[in-house]
Protein backbone atom coordinates (compact mmCIF):
# COMPACT_ATOMS: atom_id res chain seq x y z
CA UNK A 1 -16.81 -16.58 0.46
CA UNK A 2 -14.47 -13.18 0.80
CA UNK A 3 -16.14 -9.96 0.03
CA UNK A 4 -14.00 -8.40 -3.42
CA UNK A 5 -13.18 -5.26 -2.28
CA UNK A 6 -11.65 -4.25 -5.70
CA UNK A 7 -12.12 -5.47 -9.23
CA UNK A 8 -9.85 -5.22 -12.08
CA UNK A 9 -10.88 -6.18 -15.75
CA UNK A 10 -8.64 -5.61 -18.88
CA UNK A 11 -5.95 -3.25 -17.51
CA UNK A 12 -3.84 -1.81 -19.87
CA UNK A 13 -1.17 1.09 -19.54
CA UNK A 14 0.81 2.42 -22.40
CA UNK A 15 3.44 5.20 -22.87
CA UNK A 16 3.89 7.15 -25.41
CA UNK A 17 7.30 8.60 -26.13
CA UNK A 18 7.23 10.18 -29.67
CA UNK A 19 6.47 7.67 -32.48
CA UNK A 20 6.94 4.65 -29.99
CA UNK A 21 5.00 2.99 -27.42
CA UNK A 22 5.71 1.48 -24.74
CA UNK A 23 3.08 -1.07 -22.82
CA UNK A 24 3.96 -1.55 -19.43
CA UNK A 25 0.57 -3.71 -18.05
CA UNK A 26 -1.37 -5.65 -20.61
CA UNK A 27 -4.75 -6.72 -19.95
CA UNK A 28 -4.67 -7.57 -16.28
CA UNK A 29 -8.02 -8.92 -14.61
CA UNK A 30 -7.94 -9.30 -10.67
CA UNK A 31 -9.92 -9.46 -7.29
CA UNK A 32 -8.39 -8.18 -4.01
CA UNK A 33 -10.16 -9.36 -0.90
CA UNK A 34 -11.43 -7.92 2.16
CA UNK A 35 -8.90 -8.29 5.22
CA UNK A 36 -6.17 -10.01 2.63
CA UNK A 37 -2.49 -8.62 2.89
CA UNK A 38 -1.84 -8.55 -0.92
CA UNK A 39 2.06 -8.20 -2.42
CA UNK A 40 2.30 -7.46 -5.70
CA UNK A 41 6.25 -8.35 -6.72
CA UNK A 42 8.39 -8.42 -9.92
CA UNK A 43 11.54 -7.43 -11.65
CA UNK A 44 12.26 -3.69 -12.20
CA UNK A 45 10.32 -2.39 -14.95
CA UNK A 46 7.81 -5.56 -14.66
CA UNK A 47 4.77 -3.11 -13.76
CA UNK A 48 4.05 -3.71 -10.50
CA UNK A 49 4.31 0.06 -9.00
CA UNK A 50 2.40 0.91 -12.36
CA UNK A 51 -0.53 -1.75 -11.45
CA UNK A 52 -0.60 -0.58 -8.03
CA UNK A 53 -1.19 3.54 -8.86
CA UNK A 54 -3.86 2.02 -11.45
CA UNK A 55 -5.91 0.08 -8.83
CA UNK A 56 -5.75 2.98 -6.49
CA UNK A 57 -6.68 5.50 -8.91
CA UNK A 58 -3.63 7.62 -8.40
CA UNK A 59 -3.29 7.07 -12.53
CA UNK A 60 -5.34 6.16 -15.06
CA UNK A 61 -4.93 2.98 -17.26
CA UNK A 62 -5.25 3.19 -20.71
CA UNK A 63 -7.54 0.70 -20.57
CA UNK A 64 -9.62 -1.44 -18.33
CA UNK A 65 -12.19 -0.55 -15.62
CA UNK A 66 -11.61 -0.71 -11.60
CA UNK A 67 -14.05 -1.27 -9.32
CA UNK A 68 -13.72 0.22 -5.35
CA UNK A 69 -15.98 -0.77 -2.67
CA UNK A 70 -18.66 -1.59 -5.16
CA UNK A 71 -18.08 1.09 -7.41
CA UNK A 72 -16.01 2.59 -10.52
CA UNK A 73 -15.12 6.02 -9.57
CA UNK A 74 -14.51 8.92 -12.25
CA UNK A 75 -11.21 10.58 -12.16
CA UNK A 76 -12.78 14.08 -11.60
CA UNK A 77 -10.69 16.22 -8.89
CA UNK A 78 -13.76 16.07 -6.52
CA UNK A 79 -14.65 12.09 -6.68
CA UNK A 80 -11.18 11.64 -6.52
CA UNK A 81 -10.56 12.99 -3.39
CA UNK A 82 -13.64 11.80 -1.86
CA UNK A 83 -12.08 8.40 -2.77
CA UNK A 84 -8.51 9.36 -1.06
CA UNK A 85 -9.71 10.45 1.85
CA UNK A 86 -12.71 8.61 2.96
CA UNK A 87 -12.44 4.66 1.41
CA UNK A 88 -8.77 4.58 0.94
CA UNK A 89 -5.36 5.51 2.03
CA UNK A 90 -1.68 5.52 0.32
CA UNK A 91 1.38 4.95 2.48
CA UNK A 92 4.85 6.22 -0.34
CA UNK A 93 8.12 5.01 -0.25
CA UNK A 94 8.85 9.02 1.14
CA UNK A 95 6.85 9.65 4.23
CA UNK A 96 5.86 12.74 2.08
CA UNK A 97 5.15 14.71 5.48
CA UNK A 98 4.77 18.13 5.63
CA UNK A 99 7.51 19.78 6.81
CA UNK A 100 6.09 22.85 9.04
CA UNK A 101 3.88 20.50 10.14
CA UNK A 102 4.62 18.37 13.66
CA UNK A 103 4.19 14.72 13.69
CA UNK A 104 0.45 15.09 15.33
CA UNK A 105 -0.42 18.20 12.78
CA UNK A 106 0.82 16.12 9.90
CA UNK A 107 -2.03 13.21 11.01
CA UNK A 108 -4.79 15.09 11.98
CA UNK A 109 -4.65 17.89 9.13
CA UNK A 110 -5.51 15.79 6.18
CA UNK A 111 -8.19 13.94 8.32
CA UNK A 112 -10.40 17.33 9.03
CA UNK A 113 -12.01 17.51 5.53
CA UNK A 114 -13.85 14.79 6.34
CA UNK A 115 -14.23 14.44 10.20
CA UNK A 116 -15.10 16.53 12.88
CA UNK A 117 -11.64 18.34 14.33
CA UNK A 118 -12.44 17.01 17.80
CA UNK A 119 -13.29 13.53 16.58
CA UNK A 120 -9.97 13.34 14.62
CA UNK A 121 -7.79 14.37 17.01
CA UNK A 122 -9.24 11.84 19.30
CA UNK A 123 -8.30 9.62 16.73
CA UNK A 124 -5.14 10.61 16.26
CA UNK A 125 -4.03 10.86 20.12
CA UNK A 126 -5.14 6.99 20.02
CA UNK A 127 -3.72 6.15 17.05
CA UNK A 128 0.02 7.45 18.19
CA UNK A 129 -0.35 5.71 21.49
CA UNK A 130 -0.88 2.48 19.98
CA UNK A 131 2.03 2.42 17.71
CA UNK A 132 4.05 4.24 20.06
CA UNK A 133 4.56 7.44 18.81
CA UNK A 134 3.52 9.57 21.63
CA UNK A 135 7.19 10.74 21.58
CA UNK A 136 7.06 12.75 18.26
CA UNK A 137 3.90 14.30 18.63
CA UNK A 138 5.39 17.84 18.77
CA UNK A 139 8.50 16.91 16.65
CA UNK A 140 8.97 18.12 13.61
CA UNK A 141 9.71 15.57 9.90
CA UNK A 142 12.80 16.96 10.34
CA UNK A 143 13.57 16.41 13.71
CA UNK A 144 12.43 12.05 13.13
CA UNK A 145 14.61 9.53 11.89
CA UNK A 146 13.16 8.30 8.73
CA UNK A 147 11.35 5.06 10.70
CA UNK A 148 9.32 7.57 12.89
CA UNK A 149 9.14 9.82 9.47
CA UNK A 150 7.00 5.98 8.19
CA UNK A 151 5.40 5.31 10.99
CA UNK A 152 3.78 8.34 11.28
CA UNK A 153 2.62 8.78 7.57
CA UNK A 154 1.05 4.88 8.55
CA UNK A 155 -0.77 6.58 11.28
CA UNK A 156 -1.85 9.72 8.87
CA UNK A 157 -3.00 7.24 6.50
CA UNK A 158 -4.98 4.74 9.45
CA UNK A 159 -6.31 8.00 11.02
CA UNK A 160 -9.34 8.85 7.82
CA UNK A 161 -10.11 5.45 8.77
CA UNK A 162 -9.72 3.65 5.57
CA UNK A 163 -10.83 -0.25 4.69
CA UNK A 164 -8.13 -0.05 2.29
CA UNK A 165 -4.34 0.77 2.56
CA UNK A 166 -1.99 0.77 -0.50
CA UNK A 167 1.48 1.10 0.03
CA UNK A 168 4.69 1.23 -2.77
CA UNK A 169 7.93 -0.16 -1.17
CA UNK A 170 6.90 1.72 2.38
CA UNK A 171 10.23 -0.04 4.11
CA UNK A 172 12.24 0.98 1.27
CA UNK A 173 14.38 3.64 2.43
CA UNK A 174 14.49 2.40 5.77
CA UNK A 175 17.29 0.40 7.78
CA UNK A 176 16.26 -3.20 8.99
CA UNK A 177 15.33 -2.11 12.36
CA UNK A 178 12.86 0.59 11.56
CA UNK A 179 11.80 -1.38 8.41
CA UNK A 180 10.73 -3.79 11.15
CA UNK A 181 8.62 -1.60 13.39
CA UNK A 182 6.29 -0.22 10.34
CA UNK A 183 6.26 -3.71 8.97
CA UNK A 184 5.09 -4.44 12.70
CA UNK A 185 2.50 -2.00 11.81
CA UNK A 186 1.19 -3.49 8.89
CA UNK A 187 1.01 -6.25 10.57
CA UNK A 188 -1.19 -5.30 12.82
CA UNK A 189 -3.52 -3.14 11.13
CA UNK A 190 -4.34 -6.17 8.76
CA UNK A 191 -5.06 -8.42 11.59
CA UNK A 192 -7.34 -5.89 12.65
CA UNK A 193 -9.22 -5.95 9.35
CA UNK A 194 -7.43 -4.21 6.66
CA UNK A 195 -6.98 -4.99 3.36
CA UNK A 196 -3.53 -3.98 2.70
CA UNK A 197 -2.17 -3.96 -1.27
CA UNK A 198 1.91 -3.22 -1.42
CA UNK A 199 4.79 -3.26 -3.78
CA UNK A 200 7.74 -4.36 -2.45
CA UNK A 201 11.03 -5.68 -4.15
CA UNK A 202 11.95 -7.73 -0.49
CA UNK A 203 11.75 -11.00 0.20
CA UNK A 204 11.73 -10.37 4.02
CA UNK A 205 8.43 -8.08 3.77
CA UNK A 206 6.57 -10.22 1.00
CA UNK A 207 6.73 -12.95 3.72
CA UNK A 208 4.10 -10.43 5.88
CA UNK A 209 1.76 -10.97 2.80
CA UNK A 210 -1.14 -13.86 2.64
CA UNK A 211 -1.20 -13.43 -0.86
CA UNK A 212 1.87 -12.78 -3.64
CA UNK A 213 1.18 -11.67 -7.09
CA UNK A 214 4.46 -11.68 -9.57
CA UNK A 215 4.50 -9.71 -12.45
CA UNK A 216 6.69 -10.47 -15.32
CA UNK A 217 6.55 -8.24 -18.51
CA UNK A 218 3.08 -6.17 -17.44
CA UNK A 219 1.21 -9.69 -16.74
CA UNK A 220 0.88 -11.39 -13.93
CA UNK A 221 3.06 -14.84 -14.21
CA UNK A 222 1.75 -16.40 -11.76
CA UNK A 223 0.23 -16.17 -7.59
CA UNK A 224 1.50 -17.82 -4.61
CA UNK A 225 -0.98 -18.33 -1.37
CA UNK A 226 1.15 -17.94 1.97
CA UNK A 227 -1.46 -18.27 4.50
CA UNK A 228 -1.95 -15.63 7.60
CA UNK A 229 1.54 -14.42 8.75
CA UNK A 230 3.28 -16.22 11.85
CA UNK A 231 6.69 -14.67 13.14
CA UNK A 232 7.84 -17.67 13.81
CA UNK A 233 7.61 -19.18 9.98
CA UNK A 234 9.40 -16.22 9.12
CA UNK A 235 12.55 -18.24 7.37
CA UNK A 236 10.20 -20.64 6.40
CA UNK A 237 7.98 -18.12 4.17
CA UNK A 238 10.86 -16.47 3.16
CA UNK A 239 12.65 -19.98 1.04
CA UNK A 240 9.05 -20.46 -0.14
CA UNK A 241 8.81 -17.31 -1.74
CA UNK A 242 12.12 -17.23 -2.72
CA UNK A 243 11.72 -20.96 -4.46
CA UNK A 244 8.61 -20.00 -5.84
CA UNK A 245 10.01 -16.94 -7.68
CA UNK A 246 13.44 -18.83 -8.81
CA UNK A 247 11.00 -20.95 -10.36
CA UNK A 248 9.07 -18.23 -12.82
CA UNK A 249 12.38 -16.43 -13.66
CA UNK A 250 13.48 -19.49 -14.92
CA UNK A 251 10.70 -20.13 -17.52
């Protein structure tokens, strides 16, 4: 049986904008496994970037409790970032780099409130050779296309050495190629062990996914199992995914 690595019960999240309200997830309950590549898909304004900032505690539901790792963390500044830095990582549409920072300063930096500077720059140097990166080590965000810009924030995110990587359309604002090489990346780091959890409006980079979870009107309609990616079922994954969410939009 798969270990739950996070549990969701009753999530709720509701906006308030003067005397009306607007509820954008209603009473979600879910597991997400240990080593599973989880895509959580839908329609725009469906809830699905909303559901995934409530499981990773970057906002608070309304209602509903989440479970990390075996526990439900408080939303106090200090647990928070224990959390963030330590048990799990977030990978943003924007690389959100820092900009005065080069590409091997912008990895290790965050990654020295919790490890030894030696130990994390170890990490780093290994990290960057295994993606390839070595060649913006001393580059600066503005000085990367926006696919070494991704790559790199993947690498910031790997080198805290999370179980847990959430990512919100990370291939979004990228061109096919170097939406392919951090897709590459995700890839990888899941085979390794992962458990990956990302929002994505794309059929192409659902099909990475093991697991699919559509949301339709802040619930989720309905789950598709893909089974462990293969490149070469790529168009294959792809129509059943597509078929699959034909099918709930028609309903």
């Amino acid at each position: 049986m798969k270990q739950v690595m996070i549990k969701a019960a009753g999530l709720s999240k509701e906006y308030q904008t003067g005397s009306t309200s607007q509820k954008v997830l209603k009473d979600i309950s879910l597991n997400i496994y240990k080593g599973d590549f989880t895509v959580i898909m839908g329609s725009s304004g469906s809830g699905k970037s909303t559901l995934l900032y409530a499981l990773s505690y970057m906002d608070k539901p309304t209602n509903g409790t989440v479970i990390i790792d075996g526990k439900e963390w408080s939303y106090h500044d200090k647990e928070l970032a224990k959390l963030h830095s330590s048990v799990i990582s977030f990978v943003f549409q924007s690389s959100n780099l820092i900009p005065d920072l080069t590409g091997f300063e912008n990895i290790t930096y965050p990654t020295y409130m919790i490890k030894d500077k030696k130990e994390a720059n170890e990490s780093a140097k290994d990290i960057m050779k295994k993606f390839a990166i070595e060649d913006v080590c001393d580059k600066y965000p503005g000085e990367m296309s926006g696919g070494q810009q991704q790559r790199v924030a993947i690498a910031r995110a790997l080198n805290s050495t999370p179980g847990i990587i959430f990512a919100d359309e990370p291939t979004g604002a990228l061109d096919s190629s170097s939406g392919e090489q951090v897709l590459d990346m995700f890839s990888q780091i899941n085979k390794e062990g992962n458990t990956i959890i990302m929002v994505t409006h794309d059929i192409k980079t659902c099909a990475r996914g093991n697991r699919l979870l559509y949301l339709k009107d802040g619930c989720i309609a309905d789950e598709l199992s893909m089974g462990q990616y293969n490149a070469s079922e790529q168009k294959k994954r792809e129509e059943k995914i597509f078929n699959f969410i034909a099918r709930i939009d028609s309903n």
